[in-house]
N, C-alpha and C. Protein backbone atom coordinates (compact mmCIF):
# COMPACT_ATOMS: atom_id res chain seq x y z
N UNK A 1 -82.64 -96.73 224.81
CA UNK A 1 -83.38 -97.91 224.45
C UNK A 1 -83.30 -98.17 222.95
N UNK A 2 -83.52 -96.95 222.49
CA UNK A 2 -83.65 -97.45 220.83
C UNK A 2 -82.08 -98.08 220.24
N UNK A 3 -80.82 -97.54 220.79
CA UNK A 3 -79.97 -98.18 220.76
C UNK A 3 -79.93 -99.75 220.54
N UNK A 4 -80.47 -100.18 222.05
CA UNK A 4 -80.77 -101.84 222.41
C UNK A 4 -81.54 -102.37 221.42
N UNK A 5 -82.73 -101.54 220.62
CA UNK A 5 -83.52 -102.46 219.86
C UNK A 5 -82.89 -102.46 218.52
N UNK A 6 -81.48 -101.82 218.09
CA UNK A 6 -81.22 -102.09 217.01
C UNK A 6 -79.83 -103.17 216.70
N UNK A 7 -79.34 -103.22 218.43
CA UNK A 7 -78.62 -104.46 218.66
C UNK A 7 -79.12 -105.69 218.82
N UNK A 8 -80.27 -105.75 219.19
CA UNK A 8 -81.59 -107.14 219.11
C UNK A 8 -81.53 -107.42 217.89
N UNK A 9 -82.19 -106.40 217.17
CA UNK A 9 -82.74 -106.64 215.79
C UNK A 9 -81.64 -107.75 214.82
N UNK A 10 -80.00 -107.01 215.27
CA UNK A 10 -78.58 -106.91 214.20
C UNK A 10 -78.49 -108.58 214.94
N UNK A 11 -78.05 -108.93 216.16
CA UNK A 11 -77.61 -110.33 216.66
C UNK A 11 -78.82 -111.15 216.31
N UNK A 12 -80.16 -110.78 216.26
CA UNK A 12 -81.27 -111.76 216.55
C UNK A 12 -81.00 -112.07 214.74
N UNK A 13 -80.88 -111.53 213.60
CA UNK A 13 -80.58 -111.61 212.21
C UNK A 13 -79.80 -112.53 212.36
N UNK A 14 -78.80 -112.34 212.53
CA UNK A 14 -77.30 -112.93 212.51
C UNK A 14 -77.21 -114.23 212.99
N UNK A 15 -78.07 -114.75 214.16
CA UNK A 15 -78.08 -115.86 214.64
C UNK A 15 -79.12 -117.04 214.16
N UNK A 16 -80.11 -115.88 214.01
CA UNK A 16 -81.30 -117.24 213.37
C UNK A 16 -81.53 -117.27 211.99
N UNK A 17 -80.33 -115.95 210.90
CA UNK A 17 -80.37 -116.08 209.46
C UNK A 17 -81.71 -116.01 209.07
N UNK A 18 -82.40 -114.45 209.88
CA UNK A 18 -83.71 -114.11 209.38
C UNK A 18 -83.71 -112.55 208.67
N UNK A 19 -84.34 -112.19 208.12
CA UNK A 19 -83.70 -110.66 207.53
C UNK A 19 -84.35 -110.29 208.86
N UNK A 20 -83.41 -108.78 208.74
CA UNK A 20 -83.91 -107.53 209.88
C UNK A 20 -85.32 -107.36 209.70
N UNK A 21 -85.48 -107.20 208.54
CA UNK A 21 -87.19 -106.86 208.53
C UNK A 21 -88.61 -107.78 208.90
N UNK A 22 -88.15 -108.99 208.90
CA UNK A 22 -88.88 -109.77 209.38
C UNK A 22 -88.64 -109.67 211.51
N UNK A 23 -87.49 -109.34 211.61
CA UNK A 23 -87.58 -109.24 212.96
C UNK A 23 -88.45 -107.64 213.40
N UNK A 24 -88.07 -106.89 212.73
CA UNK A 24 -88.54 -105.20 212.82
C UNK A 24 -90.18 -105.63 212.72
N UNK A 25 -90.81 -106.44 211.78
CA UNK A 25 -92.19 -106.93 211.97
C UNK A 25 -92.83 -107.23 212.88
N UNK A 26 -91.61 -108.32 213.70
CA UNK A 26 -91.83 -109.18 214.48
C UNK A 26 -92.19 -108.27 215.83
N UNK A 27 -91.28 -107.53 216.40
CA UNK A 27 -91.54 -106.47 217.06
C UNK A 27 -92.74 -105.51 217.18
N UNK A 28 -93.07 -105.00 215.91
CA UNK A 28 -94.21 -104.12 216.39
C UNK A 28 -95.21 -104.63 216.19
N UNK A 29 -95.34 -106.18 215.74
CA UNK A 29 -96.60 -106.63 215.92
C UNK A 29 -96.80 -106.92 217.46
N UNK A 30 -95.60 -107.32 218.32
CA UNK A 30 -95.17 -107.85 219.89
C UNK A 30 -95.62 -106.03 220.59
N UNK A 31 -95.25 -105.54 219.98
CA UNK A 31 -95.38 -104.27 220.95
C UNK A 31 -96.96 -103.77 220.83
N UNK A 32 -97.43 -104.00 219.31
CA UNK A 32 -98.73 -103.46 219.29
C UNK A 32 -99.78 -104.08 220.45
N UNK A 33 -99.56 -105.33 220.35
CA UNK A 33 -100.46 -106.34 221.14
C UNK A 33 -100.07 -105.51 222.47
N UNK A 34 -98.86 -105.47 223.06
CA UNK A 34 -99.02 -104.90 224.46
C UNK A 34 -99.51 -103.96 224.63
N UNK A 35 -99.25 -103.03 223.59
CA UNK A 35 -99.94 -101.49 223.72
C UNK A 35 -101.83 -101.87 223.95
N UNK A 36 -102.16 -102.68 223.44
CA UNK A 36 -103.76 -102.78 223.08
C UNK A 36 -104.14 -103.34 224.30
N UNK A 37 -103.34 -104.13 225.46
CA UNK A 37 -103.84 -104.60 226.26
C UNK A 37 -104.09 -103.36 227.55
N UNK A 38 -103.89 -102.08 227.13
CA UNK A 38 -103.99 -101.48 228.00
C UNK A 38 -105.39 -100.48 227.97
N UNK A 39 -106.24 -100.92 226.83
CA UNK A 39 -107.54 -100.59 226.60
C UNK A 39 -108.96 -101.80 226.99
N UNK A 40 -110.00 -101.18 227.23
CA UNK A 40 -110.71 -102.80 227.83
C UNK A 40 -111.42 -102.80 226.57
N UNK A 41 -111.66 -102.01 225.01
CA UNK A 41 -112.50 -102.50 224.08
C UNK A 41 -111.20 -103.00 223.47
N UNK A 42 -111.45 -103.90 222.27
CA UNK A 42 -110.93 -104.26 221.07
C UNK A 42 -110.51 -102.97 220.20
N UNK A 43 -109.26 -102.36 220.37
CA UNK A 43 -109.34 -101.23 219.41
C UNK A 43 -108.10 -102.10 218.64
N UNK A 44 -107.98 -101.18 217.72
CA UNK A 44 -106.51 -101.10 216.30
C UNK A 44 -105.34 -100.55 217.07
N UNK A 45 -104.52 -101.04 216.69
CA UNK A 45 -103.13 -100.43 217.37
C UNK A 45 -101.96 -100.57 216.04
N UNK A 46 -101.21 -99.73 215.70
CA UNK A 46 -100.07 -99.84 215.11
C UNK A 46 -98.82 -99.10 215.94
N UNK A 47 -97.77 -99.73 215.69
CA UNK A 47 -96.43 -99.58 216.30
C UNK A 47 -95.36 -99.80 214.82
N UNK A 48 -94.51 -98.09 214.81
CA UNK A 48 -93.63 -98.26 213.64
C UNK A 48 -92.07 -97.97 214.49
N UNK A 49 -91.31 -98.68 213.97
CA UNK A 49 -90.21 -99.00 214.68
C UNK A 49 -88.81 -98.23 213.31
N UNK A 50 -88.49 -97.39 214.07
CA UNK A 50 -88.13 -96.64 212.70
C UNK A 50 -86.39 -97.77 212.60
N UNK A 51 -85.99 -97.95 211.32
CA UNK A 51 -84.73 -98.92 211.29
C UNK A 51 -84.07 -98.31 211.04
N UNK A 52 -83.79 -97.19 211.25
CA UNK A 52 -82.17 -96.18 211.18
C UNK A 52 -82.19 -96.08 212.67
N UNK A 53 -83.01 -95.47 213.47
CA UNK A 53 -82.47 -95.31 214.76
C UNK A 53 -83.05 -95.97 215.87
N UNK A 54 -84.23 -96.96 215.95
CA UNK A 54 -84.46 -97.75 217.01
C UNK A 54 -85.40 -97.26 217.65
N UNK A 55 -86.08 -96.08 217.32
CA UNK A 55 -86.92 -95.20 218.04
C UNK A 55 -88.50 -95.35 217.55
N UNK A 56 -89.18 -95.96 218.41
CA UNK A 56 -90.41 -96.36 217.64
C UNK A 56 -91.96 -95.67 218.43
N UNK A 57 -92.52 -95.67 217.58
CA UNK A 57 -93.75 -95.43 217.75
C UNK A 57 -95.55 -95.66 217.83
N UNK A 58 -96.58 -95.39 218.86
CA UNK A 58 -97.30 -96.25 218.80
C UNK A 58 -98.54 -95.44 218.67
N UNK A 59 -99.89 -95.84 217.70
CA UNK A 59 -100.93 -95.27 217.21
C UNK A 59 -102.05 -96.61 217.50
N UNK A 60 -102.91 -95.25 218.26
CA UNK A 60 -104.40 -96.33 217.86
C UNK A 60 -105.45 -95.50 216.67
N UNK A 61 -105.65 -96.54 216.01
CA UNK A 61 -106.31 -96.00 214.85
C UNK A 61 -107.96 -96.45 214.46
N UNK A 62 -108.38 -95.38 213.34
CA UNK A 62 -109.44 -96.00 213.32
C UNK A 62 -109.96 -95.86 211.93
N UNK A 63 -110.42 -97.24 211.60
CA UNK A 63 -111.30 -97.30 209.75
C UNK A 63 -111.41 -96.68 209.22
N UNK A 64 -111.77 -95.95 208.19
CA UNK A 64 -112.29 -94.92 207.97
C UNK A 64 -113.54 -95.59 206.82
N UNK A 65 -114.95 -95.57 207.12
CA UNK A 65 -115.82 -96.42 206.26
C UNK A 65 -117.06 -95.30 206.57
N UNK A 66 -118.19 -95.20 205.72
CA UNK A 66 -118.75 -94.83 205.40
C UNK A 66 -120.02 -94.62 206.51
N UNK A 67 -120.65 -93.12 206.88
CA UNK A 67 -121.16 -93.07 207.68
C UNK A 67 -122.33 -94.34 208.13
N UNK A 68 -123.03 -94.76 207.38
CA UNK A 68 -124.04 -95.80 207.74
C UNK A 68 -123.44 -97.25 207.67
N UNK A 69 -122.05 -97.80 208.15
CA UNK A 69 -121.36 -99.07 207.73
C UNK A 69 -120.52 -98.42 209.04
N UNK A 70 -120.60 -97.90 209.82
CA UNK A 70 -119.48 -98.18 210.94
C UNK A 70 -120.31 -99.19 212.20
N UNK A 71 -119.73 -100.47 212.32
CA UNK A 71 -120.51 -101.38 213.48
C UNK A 71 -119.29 -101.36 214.49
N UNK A 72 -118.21 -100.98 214.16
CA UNK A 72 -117.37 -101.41 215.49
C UNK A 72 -116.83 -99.50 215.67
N UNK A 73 -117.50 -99.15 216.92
CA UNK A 73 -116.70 -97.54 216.62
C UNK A 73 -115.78 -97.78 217.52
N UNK A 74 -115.69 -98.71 218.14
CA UNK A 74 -113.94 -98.91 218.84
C UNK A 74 -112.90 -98.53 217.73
N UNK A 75 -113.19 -99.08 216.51
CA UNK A 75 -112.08 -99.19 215.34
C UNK A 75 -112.82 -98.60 213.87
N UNK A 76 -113.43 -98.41 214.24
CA UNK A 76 -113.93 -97.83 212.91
C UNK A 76 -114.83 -95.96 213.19
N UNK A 77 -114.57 -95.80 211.81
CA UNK A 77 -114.92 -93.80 211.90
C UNK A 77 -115.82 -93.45 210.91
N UNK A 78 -117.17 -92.93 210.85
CA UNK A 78 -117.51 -92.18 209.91
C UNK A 78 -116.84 -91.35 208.75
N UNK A 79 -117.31 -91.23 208.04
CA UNK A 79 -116.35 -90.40 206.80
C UNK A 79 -116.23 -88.96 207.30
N UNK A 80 -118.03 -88.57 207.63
CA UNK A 80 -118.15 -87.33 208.32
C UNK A 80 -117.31 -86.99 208.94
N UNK A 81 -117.25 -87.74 210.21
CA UNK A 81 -116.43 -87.17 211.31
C UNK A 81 -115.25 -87.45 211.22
N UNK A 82 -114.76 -88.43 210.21
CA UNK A 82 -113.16 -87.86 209.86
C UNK A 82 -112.82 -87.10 209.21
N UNK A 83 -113.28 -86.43 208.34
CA UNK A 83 -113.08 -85.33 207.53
C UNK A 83 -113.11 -83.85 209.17
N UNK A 84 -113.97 -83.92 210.21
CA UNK A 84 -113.67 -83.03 210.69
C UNK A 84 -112.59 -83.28 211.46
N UNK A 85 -111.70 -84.24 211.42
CA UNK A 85 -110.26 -84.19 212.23
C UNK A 85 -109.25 -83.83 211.08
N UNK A 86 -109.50 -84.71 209.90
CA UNK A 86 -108.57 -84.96 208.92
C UNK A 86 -109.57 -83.96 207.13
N UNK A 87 -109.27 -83.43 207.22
CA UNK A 87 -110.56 -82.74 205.74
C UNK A 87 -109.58 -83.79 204.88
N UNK A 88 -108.45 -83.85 204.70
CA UNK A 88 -108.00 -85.18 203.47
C UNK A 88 -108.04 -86.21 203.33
N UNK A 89 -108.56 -86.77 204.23
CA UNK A 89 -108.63 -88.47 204.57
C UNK A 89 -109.94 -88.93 203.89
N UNK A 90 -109.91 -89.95 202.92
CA UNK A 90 -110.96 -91.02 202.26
C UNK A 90 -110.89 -91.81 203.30
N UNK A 91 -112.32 -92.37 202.24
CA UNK A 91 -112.71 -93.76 202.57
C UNK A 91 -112.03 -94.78 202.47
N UNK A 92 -111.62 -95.90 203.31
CA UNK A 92 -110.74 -96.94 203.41
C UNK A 92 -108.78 -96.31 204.49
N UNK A 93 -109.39 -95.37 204.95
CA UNK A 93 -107.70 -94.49 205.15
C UNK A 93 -107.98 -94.67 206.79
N UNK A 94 -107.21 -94.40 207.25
CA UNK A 94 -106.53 -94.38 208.84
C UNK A 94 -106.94 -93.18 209.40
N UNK A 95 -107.39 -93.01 210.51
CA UNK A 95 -107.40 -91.92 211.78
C UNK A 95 -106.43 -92.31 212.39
N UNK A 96 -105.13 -91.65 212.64
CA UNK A 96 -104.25 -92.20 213.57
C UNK A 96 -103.89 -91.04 214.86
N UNK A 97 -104.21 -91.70 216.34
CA UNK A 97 -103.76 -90.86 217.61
C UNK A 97 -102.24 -91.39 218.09
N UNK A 98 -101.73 -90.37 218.25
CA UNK A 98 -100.34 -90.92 218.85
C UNK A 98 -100.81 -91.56 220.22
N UNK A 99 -100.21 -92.44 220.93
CA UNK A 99 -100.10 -93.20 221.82
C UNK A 99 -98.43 -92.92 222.65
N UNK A 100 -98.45 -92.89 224.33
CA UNK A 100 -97.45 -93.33 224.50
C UNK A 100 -97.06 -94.80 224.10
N UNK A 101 -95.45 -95.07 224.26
CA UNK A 101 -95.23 -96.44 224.07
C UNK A 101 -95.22 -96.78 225.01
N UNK A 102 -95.26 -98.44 225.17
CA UNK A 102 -94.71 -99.27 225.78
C UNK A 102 -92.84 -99.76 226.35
N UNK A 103 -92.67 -99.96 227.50
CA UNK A 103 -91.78 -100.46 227.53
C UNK A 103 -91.29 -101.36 226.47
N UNK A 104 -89.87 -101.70 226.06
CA UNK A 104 -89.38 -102.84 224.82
C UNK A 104 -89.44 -103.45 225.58
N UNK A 105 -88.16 -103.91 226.56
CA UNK A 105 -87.80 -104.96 227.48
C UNK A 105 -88.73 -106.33 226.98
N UNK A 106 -89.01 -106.95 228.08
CA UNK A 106 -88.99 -108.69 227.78
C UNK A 106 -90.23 -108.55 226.47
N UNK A 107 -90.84 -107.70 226.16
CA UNK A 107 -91.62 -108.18 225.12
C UNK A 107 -91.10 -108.19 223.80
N UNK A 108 -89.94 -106.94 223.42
CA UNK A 108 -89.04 -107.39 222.30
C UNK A 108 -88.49 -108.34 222.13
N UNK A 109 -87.73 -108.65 223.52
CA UNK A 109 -86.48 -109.84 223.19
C UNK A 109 -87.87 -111.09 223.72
N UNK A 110 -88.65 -111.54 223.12
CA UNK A 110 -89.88 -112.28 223.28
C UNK A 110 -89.78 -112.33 221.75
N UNK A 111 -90.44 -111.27 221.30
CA UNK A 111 -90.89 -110.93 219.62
C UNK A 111 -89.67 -111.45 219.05
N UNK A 112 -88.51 -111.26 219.36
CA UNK A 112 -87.34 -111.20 218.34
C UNK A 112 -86.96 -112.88 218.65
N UNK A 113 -87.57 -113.50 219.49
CA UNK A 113 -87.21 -115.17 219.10
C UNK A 113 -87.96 -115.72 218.56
């Protein structure tokens, strides 16, 4: 697969005279959304699509804000209790869980037009 998404990426450039990176955007914002529809709260999702080999990856994450300021704990984390997953992680920084991915298929070649 990761093959296919770096032949998308190379023809979808080439034809609509957009840089790769705006399509590589285009994609894991398309993939994040699918990944998120497979949760019933509103969480964070990131998807990094690596551009050497096509092989990408998907994280749900969470805020990291200050114990008495977390209102959404779908997406947001105490400082406390991220420090006991992460002891290096500040305030304003990412909790990130790996996620399986999503299929590419029709939602890339979707993203990439």
């Amino acid at each position: 697969m990761s093959r296919e998404i770096l032949l998308v990426v190379d023809v979808m450039s080439r034809e609509k005279n957009v840089s790769k990176d705006v399509i590589f955007a285009a994609l894991e914002l398309a993939l994040a959304s699918a990944t998120k529809k497979r949760f019933h709260e509103d969480v964070d999702v990131r998807v990094d699509v690596d551009r050497d080999t096509g092989e990408y990856s998907s994280f749900r994450r969470w805020h990291v804000v200050p114990d008495d300021v977390v209102e959404f704990p779908e997406r947001q984390i105490g400082l406390t209790e991220a420090k006991k997953l992460d002891a290096d992680i500040e305030l304003d920084g990412f909790i990130e869980e790996a996620l399986e991915p999503v299929e590419f298929g029709r939602i890339g070649a979707q993203a990439a037009k």
